[in-house]
Structures are given as structure tokens and as C-alpha cells.
C-alpha atoms as a PDB file:
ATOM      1  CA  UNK A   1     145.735  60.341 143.580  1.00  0.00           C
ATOM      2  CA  UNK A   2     148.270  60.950 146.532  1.00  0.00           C
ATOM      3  CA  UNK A   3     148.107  64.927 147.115  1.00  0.00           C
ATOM      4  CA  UNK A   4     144.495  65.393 145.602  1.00  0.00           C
ATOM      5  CA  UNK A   5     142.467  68.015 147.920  1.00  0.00           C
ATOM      6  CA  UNK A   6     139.359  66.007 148.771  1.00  0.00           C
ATOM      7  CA  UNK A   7     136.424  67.834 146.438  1.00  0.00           C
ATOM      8  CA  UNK A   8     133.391  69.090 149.219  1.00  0.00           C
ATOM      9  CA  UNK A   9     129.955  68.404 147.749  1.00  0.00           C
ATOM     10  CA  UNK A  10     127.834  68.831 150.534  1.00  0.00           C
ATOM     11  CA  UNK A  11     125.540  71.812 149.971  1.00  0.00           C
ATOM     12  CA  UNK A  12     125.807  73.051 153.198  1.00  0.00           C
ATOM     13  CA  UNK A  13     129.403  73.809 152.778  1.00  0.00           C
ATOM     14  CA  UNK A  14     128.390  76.361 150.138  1.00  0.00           C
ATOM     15  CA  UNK A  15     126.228  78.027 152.507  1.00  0.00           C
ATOM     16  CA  UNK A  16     129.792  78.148 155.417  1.00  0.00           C
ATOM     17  CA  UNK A  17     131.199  79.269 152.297  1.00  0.00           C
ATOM     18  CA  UNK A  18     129.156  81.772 151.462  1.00  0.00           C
ATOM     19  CA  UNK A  19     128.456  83.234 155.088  1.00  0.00           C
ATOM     20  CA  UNK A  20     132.294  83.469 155.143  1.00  0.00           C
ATOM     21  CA  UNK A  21     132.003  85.839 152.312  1.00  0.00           C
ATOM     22  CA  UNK A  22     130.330  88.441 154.060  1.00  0.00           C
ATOM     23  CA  UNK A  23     132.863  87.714 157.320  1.00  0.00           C
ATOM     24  CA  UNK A  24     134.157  85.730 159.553  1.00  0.00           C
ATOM     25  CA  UNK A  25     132.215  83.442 161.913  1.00  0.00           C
ATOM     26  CA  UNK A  26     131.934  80.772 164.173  1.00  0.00           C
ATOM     27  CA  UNK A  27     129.750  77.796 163.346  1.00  0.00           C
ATOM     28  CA  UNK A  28     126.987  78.816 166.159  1.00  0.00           C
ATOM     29  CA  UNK A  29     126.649  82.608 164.179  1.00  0.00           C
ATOM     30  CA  UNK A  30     126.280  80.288 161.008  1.00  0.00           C
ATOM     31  CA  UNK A  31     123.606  78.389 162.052  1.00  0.00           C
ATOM     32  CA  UNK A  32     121.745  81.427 163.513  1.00  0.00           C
ATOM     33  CA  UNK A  33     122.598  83.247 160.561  1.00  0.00           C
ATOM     34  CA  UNK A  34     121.329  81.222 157.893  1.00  0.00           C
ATOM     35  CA  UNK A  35     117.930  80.203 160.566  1.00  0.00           C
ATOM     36  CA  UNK A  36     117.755  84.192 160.695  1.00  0.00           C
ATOM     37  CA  UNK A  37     117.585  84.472 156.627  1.00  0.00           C
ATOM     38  CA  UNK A  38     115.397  81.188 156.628  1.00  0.00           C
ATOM     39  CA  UNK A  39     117.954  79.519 154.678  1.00  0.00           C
ATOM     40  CA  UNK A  40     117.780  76.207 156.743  1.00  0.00           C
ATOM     41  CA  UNK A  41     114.459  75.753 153.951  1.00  0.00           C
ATOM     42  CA  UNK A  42     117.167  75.457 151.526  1.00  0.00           C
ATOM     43  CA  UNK A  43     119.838  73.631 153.089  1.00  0.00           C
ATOM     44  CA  UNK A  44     119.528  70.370 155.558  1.00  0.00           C
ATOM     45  CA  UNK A  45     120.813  72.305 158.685  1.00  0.00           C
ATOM     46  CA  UNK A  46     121.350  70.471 161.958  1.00  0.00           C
ATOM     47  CA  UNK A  47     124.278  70.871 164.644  1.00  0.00           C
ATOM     48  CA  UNK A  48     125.902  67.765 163.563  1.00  0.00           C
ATOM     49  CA  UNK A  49     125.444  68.610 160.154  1.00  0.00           C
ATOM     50  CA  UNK A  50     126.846  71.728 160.347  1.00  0.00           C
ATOM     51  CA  UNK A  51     130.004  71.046 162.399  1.00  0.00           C
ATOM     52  CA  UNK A  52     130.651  68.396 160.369  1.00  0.00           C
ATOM     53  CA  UNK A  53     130.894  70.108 157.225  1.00  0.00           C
ATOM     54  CA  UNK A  54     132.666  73.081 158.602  1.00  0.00           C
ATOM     55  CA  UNK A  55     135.575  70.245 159.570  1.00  0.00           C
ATOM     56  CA  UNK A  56     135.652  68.766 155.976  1.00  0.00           C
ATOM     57  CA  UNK A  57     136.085  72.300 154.989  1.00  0.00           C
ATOM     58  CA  UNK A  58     138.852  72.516 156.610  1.00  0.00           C
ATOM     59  CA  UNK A  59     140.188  69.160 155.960  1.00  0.00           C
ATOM     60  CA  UNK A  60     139.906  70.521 152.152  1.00  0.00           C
ATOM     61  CA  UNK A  61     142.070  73.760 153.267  1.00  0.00           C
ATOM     62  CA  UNK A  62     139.096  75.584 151.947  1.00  0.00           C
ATOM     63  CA  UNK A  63     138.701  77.572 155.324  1.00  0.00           C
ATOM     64  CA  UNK A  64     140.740  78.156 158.171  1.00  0.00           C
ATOM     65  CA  UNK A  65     140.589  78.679 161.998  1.00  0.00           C
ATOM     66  CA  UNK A  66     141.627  82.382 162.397  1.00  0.00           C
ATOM     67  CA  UNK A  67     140.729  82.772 166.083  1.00  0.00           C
ATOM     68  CA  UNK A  68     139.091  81.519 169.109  1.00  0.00           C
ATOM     69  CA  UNK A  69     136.616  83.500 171.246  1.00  0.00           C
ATOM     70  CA  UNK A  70     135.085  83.231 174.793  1.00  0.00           C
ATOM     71  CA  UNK A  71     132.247  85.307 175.937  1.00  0.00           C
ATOM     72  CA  UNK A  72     131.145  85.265 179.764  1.00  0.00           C
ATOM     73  CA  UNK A  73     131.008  81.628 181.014  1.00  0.00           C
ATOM     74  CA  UNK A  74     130.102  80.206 177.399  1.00  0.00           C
ATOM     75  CA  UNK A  75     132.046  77.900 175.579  1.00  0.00           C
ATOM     76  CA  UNK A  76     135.349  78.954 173.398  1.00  0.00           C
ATOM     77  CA  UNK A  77     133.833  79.409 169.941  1.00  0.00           C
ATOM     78  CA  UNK A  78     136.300  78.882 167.150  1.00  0.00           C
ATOM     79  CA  UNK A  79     135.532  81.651 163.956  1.00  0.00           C
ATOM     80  CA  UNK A  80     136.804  80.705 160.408  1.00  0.00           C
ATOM     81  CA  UNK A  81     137.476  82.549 157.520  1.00  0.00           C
ATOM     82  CA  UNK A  82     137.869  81.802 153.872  1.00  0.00           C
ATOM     83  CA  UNK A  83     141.996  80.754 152.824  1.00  0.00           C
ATOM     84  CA  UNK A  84     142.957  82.091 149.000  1.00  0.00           C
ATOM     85  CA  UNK A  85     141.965  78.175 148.030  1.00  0.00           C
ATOM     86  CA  UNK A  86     138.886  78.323 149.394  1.00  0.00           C
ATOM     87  CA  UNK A  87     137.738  81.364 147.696  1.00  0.00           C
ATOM     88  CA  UNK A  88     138.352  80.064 144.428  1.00  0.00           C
ATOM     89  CA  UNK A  89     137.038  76.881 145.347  1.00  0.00           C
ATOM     90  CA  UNK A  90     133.714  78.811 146.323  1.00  0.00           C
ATOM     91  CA  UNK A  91     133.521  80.834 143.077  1.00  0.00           C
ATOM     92  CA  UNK A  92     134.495  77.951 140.861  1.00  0.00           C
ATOM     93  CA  UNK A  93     131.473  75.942 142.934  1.00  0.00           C
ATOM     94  CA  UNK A  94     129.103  78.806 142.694  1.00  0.00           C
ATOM     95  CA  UNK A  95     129.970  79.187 139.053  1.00  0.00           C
ATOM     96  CA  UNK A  96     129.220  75.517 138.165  1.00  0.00           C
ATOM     97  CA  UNK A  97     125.864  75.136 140.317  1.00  0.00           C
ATOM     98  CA  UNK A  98     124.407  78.383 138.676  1.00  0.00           C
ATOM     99  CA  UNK A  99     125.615  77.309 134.622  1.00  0.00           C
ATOM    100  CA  UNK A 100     124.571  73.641 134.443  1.00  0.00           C
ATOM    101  CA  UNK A 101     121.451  72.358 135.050  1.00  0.00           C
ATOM    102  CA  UNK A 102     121.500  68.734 137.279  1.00  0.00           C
ATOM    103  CA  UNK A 103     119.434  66.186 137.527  1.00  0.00           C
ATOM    104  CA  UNK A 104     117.483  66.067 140.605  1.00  0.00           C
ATOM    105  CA  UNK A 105     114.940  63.445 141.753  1.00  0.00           C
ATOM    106  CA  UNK A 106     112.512  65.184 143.926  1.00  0.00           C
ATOM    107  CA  UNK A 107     110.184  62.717 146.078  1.00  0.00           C
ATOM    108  CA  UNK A 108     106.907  64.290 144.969  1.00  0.00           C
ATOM    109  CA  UNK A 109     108.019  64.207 141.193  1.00  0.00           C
ATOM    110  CA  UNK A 110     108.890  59.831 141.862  1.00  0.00           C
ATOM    111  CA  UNK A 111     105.301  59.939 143.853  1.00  0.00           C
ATOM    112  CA  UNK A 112     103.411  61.924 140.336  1.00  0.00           C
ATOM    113  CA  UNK A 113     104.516  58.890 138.189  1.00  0.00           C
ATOM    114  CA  UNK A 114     102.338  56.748 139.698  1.00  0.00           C
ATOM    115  CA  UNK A 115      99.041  59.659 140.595  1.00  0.00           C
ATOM    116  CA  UNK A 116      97.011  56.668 138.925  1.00  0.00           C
ATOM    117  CA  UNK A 117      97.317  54.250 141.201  1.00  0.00           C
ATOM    118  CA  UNK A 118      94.898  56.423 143.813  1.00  0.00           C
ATOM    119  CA  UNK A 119      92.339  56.287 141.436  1.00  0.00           C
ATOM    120  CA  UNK A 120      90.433  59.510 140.660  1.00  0.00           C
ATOM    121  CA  UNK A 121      89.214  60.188 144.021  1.00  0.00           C
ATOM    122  CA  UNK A 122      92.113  59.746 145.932  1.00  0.00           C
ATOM    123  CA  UNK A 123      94.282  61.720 143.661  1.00  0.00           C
ATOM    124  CA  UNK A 124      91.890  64.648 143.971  1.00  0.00           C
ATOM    125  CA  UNK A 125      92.170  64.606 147.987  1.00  0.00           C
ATOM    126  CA  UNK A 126      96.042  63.727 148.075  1.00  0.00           C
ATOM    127  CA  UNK A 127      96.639  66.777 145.412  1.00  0.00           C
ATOM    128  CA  UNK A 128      94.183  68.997 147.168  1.00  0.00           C
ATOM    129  CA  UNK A 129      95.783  68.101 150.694  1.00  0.00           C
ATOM    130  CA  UNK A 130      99.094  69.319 149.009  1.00  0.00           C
ATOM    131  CA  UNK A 131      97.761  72.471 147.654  1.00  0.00           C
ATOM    132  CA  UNK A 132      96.414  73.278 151.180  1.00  0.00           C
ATOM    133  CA  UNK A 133     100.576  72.989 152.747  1.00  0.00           C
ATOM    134  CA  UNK A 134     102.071  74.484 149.672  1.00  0.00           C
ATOM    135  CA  UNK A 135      99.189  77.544 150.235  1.00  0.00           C
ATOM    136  CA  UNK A 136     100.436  77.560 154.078  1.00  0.00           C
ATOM    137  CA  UNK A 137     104.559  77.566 153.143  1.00  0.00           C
ATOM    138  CA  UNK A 138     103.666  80.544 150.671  1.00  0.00           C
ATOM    139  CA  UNK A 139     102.077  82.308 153.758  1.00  0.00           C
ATOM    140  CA  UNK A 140     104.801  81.754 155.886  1.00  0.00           C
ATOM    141  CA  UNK A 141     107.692  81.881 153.022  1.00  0.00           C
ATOM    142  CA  UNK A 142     106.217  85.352 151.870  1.00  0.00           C
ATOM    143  CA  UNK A 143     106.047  86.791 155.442  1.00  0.00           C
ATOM    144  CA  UNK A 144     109.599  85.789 156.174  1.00  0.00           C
ATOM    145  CA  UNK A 145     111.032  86.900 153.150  1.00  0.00           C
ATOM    146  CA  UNK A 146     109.190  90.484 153.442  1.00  0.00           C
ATOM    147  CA  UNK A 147     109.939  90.628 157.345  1.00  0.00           C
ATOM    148  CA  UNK A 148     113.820  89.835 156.411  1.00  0.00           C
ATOM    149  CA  UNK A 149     113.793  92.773 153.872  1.00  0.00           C
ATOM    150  CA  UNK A 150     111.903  95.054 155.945  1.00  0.00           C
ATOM    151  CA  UNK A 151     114.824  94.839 158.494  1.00  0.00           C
ATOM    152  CA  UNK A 152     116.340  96.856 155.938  1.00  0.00           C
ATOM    153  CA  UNK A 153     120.025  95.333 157.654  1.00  0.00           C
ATOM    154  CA  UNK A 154     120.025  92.173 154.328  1.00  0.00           C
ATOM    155  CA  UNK A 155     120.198  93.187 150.788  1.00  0.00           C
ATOM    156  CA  UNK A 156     117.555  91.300 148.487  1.00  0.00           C
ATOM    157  CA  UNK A 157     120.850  89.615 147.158  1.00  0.00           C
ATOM    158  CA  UNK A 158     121.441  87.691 149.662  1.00  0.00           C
ATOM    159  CA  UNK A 159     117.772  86.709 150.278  1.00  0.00           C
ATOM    160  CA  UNK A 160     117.600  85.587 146.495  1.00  0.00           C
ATOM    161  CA  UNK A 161     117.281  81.598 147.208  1.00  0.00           C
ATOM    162  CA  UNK A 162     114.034  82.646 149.728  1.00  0.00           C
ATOM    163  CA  UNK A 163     112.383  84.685 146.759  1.00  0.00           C
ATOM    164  CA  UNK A 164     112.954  81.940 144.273  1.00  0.00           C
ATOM    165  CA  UNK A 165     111.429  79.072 146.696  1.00  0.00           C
ATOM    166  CA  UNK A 166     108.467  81.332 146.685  1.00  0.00           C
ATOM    167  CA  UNK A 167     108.299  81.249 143.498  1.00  0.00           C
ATOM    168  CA  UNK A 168     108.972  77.733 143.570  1.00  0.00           C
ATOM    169  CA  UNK A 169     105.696  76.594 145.373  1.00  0.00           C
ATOM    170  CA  UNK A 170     103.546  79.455 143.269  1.00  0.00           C
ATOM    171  CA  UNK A 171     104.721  77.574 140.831  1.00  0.00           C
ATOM    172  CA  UNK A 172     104.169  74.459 142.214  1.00  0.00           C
ATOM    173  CA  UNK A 173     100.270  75.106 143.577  1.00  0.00           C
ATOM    174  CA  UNK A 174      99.654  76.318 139.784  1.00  0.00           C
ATOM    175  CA  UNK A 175     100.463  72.928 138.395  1.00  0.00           C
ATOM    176  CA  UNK A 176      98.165  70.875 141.556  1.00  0.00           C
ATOM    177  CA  UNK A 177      95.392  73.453 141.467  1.00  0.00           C
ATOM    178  CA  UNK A 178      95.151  72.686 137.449  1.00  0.00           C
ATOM    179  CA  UNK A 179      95.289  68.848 137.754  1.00  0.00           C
ATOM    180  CA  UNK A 180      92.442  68.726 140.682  1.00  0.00           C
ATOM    181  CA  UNK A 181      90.273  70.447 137.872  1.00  0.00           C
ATOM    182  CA  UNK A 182      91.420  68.487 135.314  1.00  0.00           C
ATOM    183  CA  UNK A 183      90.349  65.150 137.392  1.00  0.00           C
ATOM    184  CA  UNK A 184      87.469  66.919 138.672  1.00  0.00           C
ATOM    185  CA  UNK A 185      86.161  67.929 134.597  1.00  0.00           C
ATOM    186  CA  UNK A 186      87.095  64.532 133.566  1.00  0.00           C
ATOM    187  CA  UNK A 187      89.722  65.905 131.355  1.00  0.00           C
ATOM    188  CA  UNK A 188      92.286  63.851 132.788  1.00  0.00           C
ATOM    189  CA  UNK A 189      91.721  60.916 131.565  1.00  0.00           C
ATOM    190  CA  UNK A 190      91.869  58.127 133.602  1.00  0.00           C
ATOM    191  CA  UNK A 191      92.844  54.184 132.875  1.00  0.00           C
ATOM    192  CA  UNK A 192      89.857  51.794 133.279  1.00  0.00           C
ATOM    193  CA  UNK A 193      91.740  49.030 136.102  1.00  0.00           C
ATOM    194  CA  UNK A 194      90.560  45.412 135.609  1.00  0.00           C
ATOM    195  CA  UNK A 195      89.649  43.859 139.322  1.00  0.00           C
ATOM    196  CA  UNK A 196      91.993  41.371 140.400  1.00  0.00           C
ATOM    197  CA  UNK A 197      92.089  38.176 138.832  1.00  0.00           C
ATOM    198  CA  UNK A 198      90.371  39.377 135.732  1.00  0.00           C
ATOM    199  CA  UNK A 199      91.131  37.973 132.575  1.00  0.00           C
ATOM    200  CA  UNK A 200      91.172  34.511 133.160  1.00  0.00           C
END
């Protein structure tokens, strides 16, 4: 419809949103803002990425340019702020994400549907390589969420999203760990596979 404000879906324009809560910013403080708080785990963060969502915010008249700085011989950085729209726009977002459950179609959850296929063996090794990584992001996930907090400058609020991907891969390494023993007991049962050509 002529008129319509084009709806932004991109995650990553919650995040501009969001920063833009606390203050205004340029896009460079965004991106080593959210790097800082080790949100770029959560949201696919690149330079292109970035700039490109902060201009479809503004296409949207969700934010707009409220100055431009210079500092020494860098570039002029623009900073943005939220308009009125954009507020609501961020708390009617926010709102929606948090209330309603979505679909989602995570690549390791299309790869589980077909664990059979490795047979026994190799689903033991490909789960326990997996369990290995998710025990390394916990490491690191743990120490930057507690090294974040210890800076004592971010409230736990805004490091929520950190402490639930923690959770997240606890979670996650739980489930592996249990199906590795499951294979490894036999309790799992597994599907005897004809050779090729079987049958006649």
C-alpha cells in the first residue's frame, strides 16, 4: 500500500535499536559496543551488515541522523538517535519477539534428524566432537560474561542474551553428553541397514 512504512525484520536492527536506547551513537560505537558485550554471538555482525541496516532504519523513519562528528584526521562519523516512531516501533518489536514463540530451524536440529545415517560409531565421534566445542564456547562464553560484569560499568540487564546463550549450550552439552551414553549402553537403539542391493 502507497504510504506503508517498510516493516524492518532484520535482527540486527533490534540490536541499533536497542544501543540507541541507552544513547546516541554512530554505527562504528555500535559495532564496538555490541563486540564489547559479545553480542556479535547473538547477532550476524559485519560492517556491511551493520551499515546497511542502520540505512533501512532510517529509510523506515525509525532513527534519525542527529549529528555528525570528526575526531583528529578520522573520518566524519554520523550518530543516530531513536525518532518518537522508532521507539514505539522498538517496544512494539521487543514486545512481540519476547511473547510468541517462532519457529526456528537450527542447522544442527535438520542435521539430528538424520544421526542414523552415521551409524553408531560415527554418531558417537560426531556428537562427542560437538560436546568438545560446545565445552570450549562455555569456557569462553562464561569468562566473557563474568569479565563484562566484573567491569562493574554494564548492568546484568543488558548482558541478559550472553547469560541465556550460556545456558543455551549447558543445555545443549546435557542433551549430547546423554545420547553418546545412550549409543555407547546400547540404549539407543539403532536400525539394522540392509547392504545395498539387498532384497532382490
Amino acid at each position: 500500500m502507497p504510504g506503508t512504512r517498510p516493516k524492518v525484520a532484520n535482527l540486527l536492527g533490534l540490536a541499533v535499536l536497542g544501543l540507541l536506547q541507552e544513547r546516541p551513537m554512530h554505527p562504528h560505537a555500535m559495532a564496538a559496543t555490541l563486540r564489547e558485550r559479545g553480542l556479535d554471538r547473538s547477532f550476524k555482525l559485519t560492517t556491511g551488515s551493520l551499515y546497511d541496516t542502520v540505512r533501512a532504519l532510517e529509510r523506515a523513519g525509525w532513527i534519525a541522523a542527529r549529528e555528525t562528528t570528526r575526531s583528529g584526521g578520522r573520518p566524519q562519523r554520523t550518530v543516530y538517535a531513536h525518532t518518537p516512531l522508532g521507539h514505539r516501533e522498538f517496544i512494539r518489536w521487543l514486545d512481540e519477539l519476547l511473547r510468541t514463540p517462532a519457529e526456528e530451524f537450527p542447522r544442527f536440529l535438520s542435521a539430528v534428524t538424520y544421526l542414523g545415517a552415521l551409524g553408531p560409531e560415527g554418531a558417537a565421534a560426531a556428537l562427542g566432537e560437538r560436546a568438545e566445542r560446545l565445552r570450549a564456547l562455555i569456557g569462553d562464553a562464561g569468562q566473557g560474561h563474568a569479565s563484562v560484569l566484573a567491569g562493574g560499568t554494564v548492568p546484568r540487564l543488558f548482558v541478559l542474551e550472553a547469560e541465556y546463550a550460556l545456558h543455551m549450550y549447558e543445555a545443549e552439552l546435557a542433551w549430547v553428553e546423554r545420547v553418546i551414553g545412550e549409543i555407547a549402553d546400547g540404549t539407543l537403539a539403532w536400525p539394522r541397514v540392509e547392504p545395498d542391493g539387498a532384497g532382490g
